[in-house]
PDB file of N, CA and C in Angstrom:
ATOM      1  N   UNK A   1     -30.641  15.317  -0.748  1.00  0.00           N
ATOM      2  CA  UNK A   1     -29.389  15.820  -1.277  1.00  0.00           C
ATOM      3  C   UNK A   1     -28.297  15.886  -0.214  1.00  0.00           C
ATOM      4  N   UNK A   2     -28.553  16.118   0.987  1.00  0.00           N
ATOM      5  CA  UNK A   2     -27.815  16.471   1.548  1.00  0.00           C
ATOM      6  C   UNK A   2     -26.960  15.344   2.393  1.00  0.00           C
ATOM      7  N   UNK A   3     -27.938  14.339   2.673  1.00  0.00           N
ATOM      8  CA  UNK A   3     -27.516  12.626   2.651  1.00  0.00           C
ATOM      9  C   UNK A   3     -26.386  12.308   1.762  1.00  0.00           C
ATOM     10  N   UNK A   4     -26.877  12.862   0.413  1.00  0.00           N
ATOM     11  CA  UNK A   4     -25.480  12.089  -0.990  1.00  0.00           C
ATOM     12  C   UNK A   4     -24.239  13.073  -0.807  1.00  0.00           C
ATOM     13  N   UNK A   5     -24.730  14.007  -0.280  1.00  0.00           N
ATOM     14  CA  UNK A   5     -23.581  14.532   0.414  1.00  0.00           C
ATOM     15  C   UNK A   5     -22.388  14.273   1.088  1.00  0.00           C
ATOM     16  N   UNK A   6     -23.006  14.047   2.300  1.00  0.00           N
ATOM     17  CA  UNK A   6     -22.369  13.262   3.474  1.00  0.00           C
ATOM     18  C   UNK A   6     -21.769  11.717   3.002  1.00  0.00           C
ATOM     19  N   UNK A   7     -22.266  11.055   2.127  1.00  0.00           N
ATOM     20  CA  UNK A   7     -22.130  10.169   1.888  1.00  0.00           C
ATOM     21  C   UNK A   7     -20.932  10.259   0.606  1.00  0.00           C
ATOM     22  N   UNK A   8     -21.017  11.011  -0.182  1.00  0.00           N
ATOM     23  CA  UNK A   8     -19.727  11.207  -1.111  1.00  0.00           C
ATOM     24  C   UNK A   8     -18.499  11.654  -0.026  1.00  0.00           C
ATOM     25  N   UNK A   9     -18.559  12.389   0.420  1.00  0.00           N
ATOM     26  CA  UNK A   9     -17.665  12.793   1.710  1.00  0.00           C
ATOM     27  C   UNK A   9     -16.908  11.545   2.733  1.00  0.00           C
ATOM     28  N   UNK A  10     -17.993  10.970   2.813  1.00  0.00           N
ATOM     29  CA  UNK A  10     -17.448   9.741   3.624  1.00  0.00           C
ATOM     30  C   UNK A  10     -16.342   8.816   2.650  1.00  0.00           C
ATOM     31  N   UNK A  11     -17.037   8.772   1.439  1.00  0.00           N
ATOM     32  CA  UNK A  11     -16.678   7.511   0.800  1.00  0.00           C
ATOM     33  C   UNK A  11     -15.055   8.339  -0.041  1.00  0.00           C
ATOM     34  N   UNK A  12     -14.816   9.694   0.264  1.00  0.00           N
ATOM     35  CA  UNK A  12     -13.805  10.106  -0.362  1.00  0.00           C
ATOM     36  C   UNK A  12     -12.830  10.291   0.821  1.00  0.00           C
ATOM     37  N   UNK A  13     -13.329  10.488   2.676  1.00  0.00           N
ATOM     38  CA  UNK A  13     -12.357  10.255   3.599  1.00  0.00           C
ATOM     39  C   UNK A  13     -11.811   8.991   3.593  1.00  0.00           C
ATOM     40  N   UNK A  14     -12.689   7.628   3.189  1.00  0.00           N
ATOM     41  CA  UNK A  14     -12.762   6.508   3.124  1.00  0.00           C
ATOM     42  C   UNK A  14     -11.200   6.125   1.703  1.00  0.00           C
ATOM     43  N   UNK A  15     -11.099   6.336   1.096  1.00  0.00           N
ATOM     44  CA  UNK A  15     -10.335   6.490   0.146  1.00  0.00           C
ATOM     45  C   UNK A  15      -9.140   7.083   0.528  1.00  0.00           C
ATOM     46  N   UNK A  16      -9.040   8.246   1.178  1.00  0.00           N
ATOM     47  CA  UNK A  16      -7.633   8.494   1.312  1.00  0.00           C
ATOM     48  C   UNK A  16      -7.014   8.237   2.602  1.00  0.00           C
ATOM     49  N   UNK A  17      -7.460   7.385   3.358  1.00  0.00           N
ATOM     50  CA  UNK A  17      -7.270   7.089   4.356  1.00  0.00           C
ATOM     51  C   UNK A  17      -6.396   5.163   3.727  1.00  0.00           C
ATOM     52  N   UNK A  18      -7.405   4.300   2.776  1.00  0.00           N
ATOM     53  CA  UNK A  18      -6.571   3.733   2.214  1.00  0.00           C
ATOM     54  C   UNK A  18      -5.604   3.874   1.368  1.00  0.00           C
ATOM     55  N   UNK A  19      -5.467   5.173   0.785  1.00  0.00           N
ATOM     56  CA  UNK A  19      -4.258   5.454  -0.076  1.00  0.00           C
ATOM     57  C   UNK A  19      -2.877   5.587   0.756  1.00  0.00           C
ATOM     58  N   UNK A  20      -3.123   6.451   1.878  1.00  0.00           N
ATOM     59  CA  UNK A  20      -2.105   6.692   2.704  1.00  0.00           C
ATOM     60  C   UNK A  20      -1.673   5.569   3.371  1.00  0.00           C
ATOM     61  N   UNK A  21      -2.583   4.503   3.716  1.00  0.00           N
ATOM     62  CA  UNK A  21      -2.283   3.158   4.123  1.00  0.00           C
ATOM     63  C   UNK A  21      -1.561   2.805   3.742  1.00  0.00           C
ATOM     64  N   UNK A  22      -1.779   2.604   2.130  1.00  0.00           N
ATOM     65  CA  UNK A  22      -0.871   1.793   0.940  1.00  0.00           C
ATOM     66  C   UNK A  22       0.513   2.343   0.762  1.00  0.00           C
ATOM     67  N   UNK A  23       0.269   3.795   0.757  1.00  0.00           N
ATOM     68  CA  UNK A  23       1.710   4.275   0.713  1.00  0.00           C
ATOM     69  C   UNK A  23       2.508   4.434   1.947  1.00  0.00           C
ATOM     70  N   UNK A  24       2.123   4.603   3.073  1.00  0.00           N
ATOM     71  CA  UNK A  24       2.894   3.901   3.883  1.00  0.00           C
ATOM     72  C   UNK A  24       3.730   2.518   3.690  1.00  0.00           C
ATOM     73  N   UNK A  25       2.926   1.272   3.388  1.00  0.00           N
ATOM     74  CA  UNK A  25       3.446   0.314   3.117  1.00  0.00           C
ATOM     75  C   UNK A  25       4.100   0.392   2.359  1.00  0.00           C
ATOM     76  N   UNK A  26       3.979   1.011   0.980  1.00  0.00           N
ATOM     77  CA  UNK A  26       5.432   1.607   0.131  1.00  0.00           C
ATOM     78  C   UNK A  26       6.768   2.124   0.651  1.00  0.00           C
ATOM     79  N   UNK A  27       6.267   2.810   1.822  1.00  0.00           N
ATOM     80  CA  UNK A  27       7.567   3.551   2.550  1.00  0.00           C
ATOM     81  C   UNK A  27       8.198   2.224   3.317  1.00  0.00           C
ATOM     82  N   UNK A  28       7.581   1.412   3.965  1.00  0.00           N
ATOM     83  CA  UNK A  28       8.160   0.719   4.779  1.00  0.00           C
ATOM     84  C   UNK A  28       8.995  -0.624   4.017  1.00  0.00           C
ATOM     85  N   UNK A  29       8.385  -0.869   3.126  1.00  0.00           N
ATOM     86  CA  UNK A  29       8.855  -2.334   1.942  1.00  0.00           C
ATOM     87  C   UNK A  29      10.125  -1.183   1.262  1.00  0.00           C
ATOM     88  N   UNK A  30       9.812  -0.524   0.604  1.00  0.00           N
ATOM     89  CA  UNK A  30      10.829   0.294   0.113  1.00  0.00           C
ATOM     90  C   UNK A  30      12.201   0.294   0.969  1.00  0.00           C
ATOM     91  N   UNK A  31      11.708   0.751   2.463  1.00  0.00           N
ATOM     92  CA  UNK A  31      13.010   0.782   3.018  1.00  0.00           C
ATOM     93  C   UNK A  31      13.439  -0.501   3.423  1.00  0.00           C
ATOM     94  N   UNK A  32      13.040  -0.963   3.797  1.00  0.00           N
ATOM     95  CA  UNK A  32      13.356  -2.619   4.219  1.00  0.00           C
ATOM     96  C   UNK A  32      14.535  -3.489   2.828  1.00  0.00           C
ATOM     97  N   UNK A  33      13.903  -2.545   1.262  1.00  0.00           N
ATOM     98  CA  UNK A  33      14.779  -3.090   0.481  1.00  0.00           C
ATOM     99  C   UNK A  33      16.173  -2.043   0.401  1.00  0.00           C
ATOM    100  N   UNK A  34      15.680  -1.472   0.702  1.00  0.00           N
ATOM    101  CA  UNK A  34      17.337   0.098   0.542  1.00  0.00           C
ATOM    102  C   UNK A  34      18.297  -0.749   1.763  1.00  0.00           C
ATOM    103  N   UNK A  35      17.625  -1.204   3.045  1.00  0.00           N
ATOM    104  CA  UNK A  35      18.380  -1.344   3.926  1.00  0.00           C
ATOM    105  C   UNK A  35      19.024  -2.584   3.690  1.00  0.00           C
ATOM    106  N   UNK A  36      17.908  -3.612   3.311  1.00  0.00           N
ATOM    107  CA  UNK A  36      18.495  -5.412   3.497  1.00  0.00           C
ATOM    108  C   UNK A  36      18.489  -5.659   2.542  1.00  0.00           C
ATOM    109  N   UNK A  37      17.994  -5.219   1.387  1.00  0.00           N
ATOM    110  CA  UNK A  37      18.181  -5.512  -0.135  1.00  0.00           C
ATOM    111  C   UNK A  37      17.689  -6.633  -0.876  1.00  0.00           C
ATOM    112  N   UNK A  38      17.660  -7.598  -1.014  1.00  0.00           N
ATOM    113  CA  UNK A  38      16.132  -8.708  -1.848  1.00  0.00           C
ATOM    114  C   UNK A  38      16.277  -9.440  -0.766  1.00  0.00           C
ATOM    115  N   UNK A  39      17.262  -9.506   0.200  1.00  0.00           N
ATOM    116  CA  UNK A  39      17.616 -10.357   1.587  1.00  0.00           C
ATOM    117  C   UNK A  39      16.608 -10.010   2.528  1.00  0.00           C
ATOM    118  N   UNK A  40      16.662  -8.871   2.529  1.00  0.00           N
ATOM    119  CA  UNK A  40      15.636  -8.608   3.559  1.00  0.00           C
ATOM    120  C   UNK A  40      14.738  -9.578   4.481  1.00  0.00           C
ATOM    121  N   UNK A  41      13.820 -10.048   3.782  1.00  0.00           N
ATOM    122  CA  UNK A  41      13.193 -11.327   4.279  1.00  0.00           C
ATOM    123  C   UNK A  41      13.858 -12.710   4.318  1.00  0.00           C
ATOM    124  N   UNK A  42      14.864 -12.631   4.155  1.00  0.00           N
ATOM    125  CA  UNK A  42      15.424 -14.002   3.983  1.00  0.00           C
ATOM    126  C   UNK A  42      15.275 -14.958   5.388  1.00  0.00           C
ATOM    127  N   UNK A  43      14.883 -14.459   6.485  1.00  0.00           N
ATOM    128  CA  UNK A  43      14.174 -15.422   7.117  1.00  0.00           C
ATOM    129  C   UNK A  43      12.950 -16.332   7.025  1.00  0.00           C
ATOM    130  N   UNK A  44      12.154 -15.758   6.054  1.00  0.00           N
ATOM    131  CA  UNK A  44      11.001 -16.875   5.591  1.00  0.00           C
ATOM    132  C   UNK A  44      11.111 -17.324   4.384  1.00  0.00           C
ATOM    133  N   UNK A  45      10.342 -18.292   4.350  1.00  0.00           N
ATOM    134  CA  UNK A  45       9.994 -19.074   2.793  1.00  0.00           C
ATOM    135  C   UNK A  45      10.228 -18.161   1.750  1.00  0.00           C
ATOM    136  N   UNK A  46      10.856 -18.786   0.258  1.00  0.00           N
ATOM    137  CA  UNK A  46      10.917 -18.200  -0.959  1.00  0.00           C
ATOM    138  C   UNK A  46       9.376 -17.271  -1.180  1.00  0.00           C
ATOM    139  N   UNK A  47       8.331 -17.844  -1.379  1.00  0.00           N
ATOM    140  CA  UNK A  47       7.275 -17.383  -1.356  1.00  0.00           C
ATOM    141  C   UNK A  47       6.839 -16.147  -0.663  1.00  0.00           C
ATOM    142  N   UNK A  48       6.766 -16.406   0.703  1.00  0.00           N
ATOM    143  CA  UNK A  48       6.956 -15.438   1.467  1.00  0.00           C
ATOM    144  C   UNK A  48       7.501 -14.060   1.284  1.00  0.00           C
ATOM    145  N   UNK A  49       8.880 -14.256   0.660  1.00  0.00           N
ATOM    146  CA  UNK A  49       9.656 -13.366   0.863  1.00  0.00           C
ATOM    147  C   UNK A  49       9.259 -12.903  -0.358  1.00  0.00           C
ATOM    148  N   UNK A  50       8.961 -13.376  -1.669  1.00  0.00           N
ATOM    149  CA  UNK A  50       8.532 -12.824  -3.484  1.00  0.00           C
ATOM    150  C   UNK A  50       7.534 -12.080  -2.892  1.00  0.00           C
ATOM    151  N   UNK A  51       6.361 -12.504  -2.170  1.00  0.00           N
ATOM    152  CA  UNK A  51       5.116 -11.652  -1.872  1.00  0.00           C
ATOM    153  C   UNK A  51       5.054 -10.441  -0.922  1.00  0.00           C
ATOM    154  N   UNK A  52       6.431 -10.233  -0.202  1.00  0.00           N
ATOM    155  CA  UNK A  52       6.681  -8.627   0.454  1.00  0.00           C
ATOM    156  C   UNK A  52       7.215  -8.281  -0.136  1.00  0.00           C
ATOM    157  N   UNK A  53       8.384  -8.791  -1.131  1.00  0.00           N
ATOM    158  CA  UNK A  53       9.061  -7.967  -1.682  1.00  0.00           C
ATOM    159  C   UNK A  53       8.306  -7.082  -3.300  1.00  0.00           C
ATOM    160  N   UNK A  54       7.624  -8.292  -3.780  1.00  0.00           N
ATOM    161  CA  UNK A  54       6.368  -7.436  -4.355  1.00  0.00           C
ATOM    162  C   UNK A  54       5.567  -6.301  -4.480  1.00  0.00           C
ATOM    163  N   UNK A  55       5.172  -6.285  -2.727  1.00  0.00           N
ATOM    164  CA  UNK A  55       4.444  -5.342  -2.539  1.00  0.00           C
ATOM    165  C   UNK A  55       4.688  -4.254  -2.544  1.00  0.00           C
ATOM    166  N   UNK A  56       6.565  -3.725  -2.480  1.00  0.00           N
ATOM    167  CA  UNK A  56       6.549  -2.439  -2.722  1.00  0.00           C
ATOM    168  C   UNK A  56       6.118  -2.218  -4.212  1.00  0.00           C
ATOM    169  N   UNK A  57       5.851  -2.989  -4.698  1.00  0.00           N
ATOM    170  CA  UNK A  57       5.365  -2.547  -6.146  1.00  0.00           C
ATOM    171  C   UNK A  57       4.153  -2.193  -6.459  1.00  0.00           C
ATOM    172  N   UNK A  58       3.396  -3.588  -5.940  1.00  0.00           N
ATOM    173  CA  UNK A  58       2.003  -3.862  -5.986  1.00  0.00           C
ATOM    174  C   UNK A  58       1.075  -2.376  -4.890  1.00  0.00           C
ATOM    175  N   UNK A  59       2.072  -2.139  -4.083  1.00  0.00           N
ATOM    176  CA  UNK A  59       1.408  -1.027  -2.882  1.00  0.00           C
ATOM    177  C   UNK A  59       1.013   0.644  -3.335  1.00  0.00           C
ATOM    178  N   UNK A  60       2.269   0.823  -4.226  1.00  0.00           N
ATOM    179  CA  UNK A  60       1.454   1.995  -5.125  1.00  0.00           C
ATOM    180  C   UNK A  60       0.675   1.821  -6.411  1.00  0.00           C
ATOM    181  N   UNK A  61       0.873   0.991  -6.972  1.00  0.00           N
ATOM    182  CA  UNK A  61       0.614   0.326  -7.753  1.00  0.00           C
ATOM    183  C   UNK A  61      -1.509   0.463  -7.460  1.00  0.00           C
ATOM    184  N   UNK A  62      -1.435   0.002  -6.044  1.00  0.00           N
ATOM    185  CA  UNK A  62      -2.847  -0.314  -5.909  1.00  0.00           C
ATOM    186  C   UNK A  62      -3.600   1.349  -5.667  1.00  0.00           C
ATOM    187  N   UNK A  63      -2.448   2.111  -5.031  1.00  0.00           N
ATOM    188  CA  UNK A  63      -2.614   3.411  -4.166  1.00  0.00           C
ATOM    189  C   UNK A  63      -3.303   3.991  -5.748  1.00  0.00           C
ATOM    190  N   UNK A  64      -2.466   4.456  -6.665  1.00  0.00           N
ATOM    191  CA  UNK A  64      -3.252   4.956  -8.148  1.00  0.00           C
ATOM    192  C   UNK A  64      -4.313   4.462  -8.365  1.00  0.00           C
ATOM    193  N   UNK A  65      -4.769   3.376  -8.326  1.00  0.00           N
ATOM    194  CA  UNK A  65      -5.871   2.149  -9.013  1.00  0.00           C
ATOM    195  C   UNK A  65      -6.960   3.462  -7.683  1.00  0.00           C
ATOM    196  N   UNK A  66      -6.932   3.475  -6.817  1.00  0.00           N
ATOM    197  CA  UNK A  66      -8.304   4.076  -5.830  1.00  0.00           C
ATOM    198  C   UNK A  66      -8.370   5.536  -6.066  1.00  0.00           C
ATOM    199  N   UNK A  67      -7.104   6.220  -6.325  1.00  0.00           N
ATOM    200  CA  UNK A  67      -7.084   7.647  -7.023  1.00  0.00           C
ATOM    201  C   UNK A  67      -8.063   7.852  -7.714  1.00  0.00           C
ATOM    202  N   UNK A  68      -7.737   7.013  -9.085  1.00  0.00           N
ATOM    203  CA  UNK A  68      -7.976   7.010 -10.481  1.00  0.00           C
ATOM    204  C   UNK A  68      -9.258   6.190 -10.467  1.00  0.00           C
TER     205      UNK A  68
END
């Protein structure tokens, strides 16, 4: 018992350690668009730039999905 213990424990430090990850990256894509606005990346490829600018979406987006 005391193993599934330790081990639920782990796997729930394990979890919010990627949530806070993710939402960090929310904070940082977020601001990057407040500041430079869909431009932001406009130094790289179209692609490139759809797939960060995405991620402020996709980043909480994923943060709920490990909550829940």
């Amino acid at each position: 018992m005391i193993a599934l213990a330790a081990s639920a424990r782990a796997l729930r430090v394990f979890q919010v350690v990627w949530v806070i990850g993710f939402l960090v990256g929310t904070t940082t894509h977020t601001a990057d668009l407040i500041v430079g606005g869909v431009n932001a990346y406009s130094d790289f490829p179209l692609g490139v730039r759809l797939f960060w600018v995405s991620l402020a979406f996709l980043d909480p987006a994923t943060a709920a999905l490990i909550i829940f």
